[in-house]
PDB file of N, CA and C in Angstrom:
ATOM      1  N   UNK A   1     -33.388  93.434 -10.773  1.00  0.00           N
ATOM      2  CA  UNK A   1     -34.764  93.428 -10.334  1.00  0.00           C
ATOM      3  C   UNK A   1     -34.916  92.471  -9.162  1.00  0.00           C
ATOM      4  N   UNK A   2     -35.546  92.911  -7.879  1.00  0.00           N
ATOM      5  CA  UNK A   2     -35.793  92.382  -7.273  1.00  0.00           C
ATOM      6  C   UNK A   2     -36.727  91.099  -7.139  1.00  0.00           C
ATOM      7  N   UNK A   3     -37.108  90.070  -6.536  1.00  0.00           N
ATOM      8  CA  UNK A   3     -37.910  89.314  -6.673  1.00  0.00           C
ATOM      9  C   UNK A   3     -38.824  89.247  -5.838  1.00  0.00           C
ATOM     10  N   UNK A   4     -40.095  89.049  -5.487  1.00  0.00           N
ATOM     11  CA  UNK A   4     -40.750  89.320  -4.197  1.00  0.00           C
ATOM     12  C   UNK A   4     -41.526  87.692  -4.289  1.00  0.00           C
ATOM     13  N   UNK A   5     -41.785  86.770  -3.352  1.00  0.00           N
ATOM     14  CA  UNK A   5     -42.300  85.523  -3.232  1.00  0.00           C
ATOM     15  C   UNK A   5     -43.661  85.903  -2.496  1.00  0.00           C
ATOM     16  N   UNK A   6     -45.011  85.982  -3.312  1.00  0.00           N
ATOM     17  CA  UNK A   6     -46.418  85.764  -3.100  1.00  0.00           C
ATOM     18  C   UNK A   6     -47.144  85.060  -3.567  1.00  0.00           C
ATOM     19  N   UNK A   7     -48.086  84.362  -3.002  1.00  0.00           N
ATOM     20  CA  UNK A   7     -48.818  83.590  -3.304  1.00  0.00           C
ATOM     21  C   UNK A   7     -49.999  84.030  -4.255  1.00  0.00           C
ATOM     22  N   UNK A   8     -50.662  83.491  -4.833  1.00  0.00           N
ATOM     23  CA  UNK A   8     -51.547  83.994  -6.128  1.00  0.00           C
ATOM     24  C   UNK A   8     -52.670  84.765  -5.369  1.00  0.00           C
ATOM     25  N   UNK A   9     -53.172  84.425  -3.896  1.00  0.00           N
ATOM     26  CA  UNK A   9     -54.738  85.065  -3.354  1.00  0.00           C
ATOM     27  C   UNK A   9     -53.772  86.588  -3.073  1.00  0.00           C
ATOM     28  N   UNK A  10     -52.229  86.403  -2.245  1.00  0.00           N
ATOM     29  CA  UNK A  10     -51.867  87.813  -2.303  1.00  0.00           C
ATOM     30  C   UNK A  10     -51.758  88.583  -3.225  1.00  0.00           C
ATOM     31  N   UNK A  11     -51.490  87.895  -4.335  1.00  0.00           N
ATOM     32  CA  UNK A  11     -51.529  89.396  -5.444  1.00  0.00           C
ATOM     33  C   UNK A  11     -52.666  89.524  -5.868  1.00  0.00           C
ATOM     34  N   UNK A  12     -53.860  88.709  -5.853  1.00  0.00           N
ATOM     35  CA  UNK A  12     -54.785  89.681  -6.517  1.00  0.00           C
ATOM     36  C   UNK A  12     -55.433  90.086  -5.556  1.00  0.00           C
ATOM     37  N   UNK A  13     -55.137  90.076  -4.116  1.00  0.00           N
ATOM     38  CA  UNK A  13     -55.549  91.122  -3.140  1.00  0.00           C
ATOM     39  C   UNK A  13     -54.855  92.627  -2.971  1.00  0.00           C
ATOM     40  N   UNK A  14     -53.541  92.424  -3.908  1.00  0.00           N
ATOM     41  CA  UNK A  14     -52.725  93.500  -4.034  1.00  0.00           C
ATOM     42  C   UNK A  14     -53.170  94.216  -5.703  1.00  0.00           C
ATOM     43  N   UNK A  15     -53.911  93.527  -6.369  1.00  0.00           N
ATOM     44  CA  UNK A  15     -54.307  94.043  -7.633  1.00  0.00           C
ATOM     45  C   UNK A  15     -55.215  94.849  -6.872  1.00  0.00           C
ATOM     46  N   UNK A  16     -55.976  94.670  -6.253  1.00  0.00           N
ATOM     47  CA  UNK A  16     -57.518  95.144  -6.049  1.00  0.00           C
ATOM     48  C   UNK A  16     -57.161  96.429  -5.537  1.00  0.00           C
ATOM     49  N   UNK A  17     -55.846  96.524  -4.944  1.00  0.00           N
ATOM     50  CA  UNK A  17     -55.842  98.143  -4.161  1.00  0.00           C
ATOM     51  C   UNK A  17     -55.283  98.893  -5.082  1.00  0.00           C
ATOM     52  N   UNK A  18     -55.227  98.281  -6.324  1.00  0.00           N
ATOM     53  CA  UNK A  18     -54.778  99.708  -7.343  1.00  0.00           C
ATOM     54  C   UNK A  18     -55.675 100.024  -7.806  1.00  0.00           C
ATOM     55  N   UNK A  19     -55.029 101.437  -8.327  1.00  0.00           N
ATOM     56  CA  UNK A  19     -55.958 102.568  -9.020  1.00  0.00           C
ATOM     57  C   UNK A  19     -56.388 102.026 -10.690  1.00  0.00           C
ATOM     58  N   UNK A  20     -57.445 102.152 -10.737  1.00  0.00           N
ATOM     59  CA  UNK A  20     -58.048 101.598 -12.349  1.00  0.00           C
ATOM     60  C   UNK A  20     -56.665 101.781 -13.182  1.00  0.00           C
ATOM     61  N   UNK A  21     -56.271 103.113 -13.597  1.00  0.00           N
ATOM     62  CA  UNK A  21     -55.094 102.958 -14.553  1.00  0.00           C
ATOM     63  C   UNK A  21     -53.885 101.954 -14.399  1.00  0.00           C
ATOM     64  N   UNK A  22     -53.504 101.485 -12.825  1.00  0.00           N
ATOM     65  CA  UNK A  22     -52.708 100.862 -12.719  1.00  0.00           C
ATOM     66  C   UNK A  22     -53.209  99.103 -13.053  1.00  0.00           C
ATOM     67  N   UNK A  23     -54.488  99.456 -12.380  1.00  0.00           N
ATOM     68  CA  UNK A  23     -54.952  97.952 -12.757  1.00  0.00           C
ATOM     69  C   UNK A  23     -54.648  97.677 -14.388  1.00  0.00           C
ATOM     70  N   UNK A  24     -54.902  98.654 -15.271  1.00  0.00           N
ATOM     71  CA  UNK A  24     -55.059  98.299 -16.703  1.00  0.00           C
ATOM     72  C   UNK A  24     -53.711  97.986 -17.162  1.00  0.00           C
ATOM     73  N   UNK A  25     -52.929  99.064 -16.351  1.00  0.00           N
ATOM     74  CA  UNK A  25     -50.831  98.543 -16.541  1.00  0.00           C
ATOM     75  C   UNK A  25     -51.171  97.478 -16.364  1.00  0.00           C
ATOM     76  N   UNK A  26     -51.009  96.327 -15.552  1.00  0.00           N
ATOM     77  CA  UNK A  26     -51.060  95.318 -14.942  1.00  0.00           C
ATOM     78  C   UNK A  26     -51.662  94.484 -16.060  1.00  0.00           C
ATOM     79  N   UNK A  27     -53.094  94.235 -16.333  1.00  0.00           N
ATOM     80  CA  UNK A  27     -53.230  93.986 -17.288  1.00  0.00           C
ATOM     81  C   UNK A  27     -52.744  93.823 -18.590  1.00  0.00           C
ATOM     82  N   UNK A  28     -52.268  95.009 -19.039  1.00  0.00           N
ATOM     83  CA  UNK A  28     -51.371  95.126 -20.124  1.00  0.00           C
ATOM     84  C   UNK A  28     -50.047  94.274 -19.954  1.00  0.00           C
ATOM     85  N   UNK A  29     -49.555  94.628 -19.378  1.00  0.00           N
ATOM     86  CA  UNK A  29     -48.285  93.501 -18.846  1.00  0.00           C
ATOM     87  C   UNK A  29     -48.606  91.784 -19.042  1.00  0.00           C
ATOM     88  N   UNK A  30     -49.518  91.492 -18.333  1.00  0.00           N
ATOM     89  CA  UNK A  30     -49.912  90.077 -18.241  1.00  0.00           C
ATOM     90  C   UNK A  30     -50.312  89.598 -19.681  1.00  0.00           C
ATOM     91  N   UNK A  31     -50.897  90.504 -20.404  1.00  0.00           N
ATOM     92  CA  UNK A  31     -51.497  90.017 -21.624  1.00  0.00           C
ATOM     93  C   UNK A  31     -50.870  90.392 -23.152  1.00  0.00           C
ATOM     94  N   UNK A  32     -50.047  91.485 -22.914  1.00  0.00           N
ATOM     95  CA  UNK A  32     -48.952  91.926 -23.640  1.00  0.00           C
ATOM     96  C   UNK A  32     -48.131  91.268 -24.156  1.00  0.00           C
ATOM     97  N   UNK A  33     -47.809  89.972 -23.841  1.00  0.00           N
ATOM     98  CA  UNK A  33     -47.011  89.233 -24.208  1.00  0.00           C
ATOM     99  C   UNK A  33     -47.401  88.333 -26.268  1.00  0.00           C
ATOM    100  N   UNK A  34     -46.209  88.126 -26.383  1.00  0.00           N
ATOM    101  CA  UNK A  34     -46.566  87.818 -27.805  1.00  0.00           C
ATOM    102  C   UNK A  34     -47.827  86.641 -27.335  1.00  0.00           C
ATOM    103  N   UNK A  35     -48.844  86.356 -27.371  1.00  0.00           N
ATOM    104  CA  UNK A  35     -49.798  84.918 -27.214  1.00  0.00           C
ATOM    105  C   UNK A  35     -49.922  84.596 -28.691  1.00  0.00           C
ATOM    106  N   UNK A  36     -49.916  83.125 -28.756  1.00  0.00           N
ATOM    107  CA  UNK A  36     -49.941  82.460 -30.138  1.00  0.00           C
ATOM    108  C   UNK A  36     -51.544  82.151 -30.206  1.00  0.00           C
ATOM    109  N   UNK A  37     -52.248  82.068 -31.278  1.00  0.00           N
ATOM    110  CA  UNK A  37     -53.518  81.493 -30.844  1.00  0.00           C
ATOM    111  C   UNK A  37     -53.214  80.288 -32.193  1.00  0.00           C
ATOM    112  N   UNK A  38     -53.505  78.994 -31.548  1.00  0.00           N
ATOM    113  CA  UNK A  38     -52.873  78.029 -32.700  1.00  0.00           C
ATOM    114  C   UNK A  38     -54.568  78.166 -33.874  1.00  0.00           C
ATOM    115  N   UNK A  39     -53.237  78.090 -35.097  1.00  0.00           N
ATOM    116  CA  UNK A  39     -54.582  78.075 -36.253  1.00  0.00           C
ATOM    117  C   UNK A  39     -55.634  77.361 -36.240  1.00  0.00           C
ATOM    118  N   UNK A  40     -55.533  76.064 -35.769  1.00  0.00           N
ATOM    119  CA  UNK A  40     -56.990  75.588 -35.542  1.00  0.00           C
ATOM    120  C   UNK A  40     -57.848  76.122 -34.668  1.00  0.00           C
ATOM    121  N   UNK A  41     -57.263  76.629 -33.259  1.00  0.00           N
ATOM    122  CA  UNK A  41     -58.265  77.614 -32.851  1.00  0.00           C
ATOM    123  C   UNK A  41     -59.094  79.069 -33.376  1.00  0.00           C
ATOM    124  N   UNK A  42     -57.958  79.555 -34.387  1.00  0.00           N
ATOM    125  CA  UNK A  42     -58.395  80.515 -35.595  1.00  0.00           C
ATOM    126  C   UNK A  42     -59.556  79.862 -36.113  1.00  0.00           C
ATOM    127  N   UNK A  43     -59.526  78.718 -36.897  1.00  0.00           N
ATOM    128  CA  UNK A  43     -60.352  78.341 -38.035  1.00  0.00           C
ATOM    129  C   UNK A  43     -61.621  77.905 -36.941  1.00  0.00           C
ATOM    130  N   UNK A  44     -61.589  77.577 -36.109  1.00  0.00           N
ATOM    131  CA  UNK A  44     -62.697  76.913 -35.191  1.00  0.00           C
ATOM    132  C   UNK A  44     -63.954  78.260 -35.109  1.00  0.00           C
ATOM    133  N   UNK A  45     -62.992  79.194 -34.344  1.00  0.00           N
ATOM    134  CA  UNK A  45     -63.666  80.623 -34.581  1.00  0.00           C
ATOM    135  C   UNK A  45     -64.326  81.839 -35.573  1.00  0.00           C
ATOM    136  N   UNK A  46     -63.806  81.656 -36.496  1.00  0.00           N
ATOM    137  CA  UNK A  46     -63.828  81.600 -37.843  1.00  0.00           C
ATOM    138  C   UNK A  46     -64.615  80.778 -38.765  1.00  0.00           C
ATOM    139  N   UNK A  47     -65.469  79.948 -38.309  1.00  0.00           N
ATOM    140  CA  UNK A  47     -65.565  78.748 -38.690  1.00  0.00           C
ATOM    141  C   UNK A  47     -67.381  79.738 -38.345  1.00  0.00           C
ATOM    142  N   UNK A  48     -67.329  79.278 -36.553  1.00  0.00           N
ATOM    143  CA  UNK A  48     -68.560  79.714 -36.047  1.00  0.00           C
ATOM    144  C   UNK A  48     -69.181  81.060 -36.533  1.00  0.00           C
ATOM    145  N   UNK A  49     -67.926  82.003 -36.943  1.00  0.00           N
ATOM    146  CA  UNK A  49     -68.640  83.575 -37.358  1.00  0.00           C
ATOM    147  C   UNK A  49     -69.338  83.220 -38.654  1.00  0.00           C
ATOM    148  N   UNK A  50     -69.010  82.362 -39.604  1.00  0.00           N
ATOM    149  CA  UNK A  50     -69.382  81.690 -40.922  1.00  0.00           C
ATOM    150  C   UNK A  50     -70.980  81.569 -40.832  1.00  0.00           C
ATOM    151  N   UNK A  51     -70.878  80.727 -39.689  1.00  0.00           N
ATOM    152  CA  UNK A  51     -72.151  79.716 -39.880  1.00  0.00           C
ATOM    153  C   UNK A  51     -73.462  80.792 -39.299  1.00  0.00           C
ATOM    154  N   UNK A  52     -72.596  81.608 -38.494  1.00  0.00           N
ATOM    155  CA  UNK A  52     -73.582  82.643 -37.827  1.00  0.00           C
ATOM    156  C   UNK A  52     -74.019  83.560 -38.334  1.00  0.00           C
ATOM    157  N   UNK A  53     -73.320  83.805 -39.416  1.00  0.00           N
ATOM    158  CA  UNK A  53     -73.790  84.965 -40.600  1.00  0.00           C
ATOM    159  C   UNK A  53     -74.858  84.006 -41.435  1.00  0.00           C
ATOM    160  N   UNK A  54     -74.411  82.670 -41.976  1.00  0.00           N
ATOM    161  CA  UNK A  54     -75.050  82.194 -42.678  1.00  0.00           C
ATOM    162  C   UNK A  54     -76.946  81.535 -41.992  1.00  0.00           C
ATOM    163  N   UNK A  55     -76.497  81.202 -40.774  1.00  0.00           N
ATOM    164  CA  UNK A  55     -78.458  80.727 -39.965  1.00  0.00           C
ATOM    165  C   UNK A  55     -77.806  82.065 -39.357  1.00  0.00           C
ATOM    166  N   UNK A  56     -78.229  83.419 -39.119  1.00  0.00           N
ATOM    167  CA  UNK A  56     -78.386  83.639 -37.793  1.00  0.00           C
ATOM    168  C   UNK A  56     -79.379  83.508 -36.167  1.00  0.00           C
ATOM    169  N   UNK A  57     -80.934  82.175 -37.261  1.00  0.00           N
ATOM    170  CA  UNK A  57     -81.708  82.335 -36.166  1.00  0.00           C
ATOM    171  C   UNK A  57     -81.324  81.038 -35.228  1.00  0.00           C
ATOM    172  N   UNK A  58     -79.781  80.340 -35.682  1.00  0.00           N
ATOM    173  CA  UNK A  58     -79.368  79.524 -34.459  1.00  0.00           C
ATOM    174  C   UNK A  58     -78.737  79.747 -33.294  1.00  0.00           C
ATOM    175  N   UNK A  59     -78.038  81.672 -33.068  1.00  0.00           N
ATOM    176  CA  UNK A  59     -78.113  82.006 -32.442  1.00  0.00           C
ATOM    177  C   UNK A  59     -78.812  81.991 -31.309  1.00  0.00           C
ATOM    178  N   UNK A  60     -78.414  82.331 -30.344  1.00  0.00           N
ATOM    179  CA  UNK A  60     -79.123  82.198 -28.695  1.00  0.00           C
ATOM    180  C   UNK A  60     -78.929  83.702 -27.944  1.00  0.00           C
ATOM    181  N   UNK A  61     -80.181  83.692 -27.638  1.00  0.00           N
ATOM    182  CA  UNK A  61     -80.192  85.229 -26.670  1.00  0.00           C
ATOM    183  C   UNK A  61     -79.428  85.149 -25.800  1.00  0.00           C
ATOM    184  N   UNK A  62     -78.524  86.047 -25.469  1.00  0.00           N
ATOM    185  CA  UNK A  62     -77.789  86.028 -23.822  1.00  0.00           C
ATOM    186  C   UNK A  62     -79.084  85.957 -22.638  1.00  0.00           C
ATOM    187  N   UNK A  63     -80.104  86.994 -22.676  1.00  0.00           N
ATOM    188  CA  UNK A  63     -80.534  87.186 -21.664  1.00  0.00           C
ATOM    189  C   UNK A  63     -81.688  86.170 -21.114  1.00  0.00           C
ATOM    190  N   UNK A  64     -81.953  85.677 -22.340  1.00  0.00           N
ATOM    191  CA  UNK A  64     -83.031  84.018 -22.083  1.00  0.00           C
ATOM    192  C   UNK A  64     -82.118  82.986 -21.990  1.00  0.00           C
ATOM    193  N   UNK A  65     -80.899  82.737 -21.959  1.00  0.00           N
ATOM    194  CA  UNK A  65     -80.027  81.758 -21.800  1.00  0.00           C
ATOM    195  C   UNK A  65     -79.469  81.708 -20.116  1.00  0.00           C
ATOM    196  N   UNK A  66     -78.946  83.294 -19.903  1.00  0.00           N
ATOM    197  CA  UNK A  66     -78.859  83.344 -18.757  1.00  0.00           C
ATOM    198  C   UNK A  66     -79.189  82.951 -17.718  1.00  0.00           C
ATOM    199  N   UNK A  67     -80.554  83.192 -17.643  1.00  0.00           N
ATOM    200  CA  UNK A  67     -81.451  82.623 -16.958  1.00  0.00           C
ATOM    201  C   UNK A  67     -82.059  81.258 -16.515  1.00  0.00           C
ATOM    202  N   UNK A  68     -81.052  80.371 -17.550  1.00  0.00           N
ATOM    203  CA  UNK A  68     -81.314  79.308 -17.304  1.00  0.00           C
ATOM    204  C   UNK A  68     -79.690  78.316 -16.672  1.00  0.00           C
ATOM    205  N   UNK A  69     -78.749  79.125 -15.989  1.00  0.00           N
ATOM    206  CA  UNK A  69     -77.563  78.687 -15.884  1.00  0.00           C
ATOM    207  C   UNK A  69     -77.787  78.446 -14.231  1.00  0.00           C
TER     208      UNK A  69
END
């Protein structure tokens, strides 16, 4: 396999000229990889779906939050 030396603004100026399906290859590739998510980041997340089932009126609207960024 060849190697090609680009800088990070060139490739995702070279992402942008592909075709959606290729973009999603690409994607797939990059993210395809085994990723670990460490268990405390599990339980952290897991943690929040808990509490959100349990109050859900501490929830926050996206679209009234938005608006204030």
């Amino acid at each position: 396999m060849e190697t090609i030396k680009i800088n990070v603004n060139q490739l995702i100026e070279a992402a942008k000229q592909l075709s959606p399906k290729d973009r999603l290859k690409l994607y797939d590739a990059m993210w395809d990889d085994d990723m670990i998510i460490p268990v405390e980041h599990q339980r952290i997340v897991l943690d929040r779906i808990a509490k959100s089932k349990t109050n859900p009126e501490r929830l926050l609207d996206w679209d009234e939050v938005s608006k204030t960024l």
